[in-house]
Protein backbone atom coordinates (compact mmCIF):
# COMPACT_ATOMS: atom_id res chain seq x y z
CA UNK A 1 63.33 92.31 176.45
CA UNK A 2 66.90 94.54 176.50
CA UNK A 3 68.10 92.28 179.20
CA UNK A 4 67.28 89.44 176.82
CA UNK A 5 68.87 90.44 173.85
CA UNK A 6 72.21 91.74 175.59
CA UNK A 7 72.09 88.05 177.27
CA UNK A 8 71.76 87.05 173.23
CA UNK A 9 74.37 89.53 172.24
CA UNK A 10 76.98 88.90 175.52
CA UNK A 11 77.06 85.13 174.71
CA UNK A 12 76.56 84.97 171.08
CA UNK A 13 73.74 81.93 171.41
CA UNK A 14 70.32 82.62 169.17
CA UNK A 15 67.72 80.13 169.79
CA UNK A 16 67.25 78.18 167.00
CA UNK A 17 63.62 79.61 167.25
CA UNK A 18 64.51 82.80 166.13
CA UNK A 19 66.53 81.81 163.13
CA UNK A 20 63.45 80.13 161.17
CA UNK A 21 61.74 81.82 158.80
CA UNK A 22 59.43 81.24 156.32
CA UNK A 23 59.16 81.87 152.82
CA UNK A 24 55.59 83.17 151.51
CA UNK A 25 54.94 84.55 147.99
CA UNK A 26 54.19 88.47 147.96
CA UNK A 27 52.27 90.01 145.05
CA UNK A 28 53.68 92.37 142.81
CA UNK A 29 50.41 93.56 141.79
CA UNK A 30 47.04 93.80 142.96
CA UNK A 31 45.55 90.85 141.47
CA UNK A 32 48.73 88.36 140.58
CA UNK A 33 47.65 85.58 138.20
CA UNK A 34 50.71 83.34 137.80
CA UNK A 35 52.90 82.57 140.47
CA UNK A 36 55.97 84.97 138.23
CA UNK A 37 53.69 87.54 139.91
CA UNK A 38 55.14 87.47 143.09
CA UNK A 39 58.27 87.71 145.02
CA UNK A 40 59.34 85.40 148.01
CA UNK A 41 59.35 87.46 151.16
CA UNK A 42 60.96 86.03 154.65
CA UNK A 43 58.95 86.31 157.57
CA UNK A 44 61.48 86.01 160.50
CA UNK A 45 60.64 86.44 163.92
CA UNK A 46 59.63 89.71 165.94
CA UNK A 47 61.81 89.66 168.31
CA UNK A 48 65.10 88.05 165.70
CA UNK A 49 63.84 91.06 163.62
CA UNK A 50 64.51 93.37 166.54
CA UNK A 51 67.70 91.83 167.72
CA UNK A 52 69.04 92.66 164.38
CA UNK A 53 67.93 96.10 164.16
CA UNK A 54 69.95 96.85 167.35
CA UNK A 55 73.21 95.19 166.23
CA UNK A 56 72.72 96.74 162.54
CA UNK A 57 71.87 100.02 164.94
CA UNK A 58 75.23 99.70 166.39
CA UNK A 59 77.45 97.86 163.63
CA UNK A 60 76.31 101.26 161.47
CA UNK A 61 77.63 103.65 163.97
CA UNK A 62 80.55 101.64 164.40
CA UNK A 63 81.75 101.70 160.50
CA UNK A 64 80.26 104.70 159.26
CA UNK A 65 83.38 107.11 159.24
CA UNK A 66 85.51 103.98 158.08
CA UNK A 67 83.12 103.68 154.75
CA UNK A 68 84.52 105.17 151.40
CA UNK A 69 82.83 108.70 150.49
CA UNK A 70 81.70 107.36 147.29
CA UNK A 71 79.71 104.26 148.59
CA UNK A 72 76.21 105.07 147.52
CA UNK A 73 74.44 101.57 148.60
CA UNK A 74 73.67 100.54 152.25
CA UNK A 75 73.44 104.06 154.17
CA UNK A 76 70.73 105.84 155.23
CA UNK A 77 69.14 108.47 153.02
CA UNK A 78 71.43 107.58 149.62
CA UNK A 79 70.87 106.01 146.94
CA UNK A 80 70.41 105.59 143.17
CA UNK A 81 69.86 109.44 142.69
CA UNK A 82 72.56 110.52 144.94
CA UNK A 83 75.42 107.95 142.69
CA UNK A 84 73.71 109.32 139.52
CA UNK A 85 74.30 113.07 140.28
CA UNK A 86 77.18 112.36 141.74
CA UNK A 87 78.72 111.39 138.33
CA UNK A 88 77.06 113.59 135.81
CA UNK A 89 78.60 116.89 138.60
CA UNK A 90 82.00 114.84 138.47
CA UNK A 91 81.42 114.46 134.02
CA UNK A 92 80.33 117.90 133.35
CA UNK A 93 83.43 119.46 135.56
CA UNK A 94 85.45 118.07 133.70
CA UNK A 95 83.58 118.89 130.72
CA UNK A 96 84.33 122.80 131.94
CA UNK A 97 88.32 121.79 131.64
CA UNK A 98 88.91 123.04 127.95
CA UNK A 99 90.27 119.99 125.58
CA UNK A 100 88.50 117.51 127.97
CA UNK A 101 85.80 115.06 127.25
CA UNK A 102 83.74 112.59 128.47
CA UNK A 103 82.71 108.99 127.33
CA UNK A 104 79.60 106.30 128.14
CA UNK A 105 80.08 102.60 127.35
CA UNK A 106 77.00 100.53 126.63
């Protein structure tokens, strides 16, 4: 299978196989009544989903001292929380600074 995908990777040709997917409604909830209860999901291929997962594998280890600090999305263990505390720390120093305030806009 690794001799495959580096043969994949080497000469940049996917079979168009591997590039189909389908599109299948995914409940939200346990018992979805209309179809606004679901969500499309993709289901690609095994082995297209593994391809990518090595080149995202390597493309992240590639980039990841190039990304900005503050980039919360799109790495591994940060997210929504991280951003959040992130900027109330960064608000509330300042907030130490006498004279200094803080704003929100809605």
């Amino acid at each position: 299978m690794m001799a495959l995908h580096y043969r994949i990777i080497t000469l940049g040709l996917v079979p168009a196989l591997w590039k189909t997917s389908s599109t299948v409604p995914e409940p939200k909830t346990k018992c979805p009544a209309e179809l606004n209860d679901c969500r499309p999901a993709a289901l690609t291929s095994r082995i297209m989903e593994t391809l990518e997962r090595l080149i995202l594998h390597h493309l992240r280890s590639e980039v990841r001292d190039k990304l900005d600090s503050l980039q919360f999305t799109y790495k591994e263990h940060i997210g929504v929380d991280d951003a959040v505390l992130y900027m109330l720390h960064r608000d509330l120093s300042h907030l130490e600074e006498p004279g200094l305030y803080t704003g929100c806009c809605s």
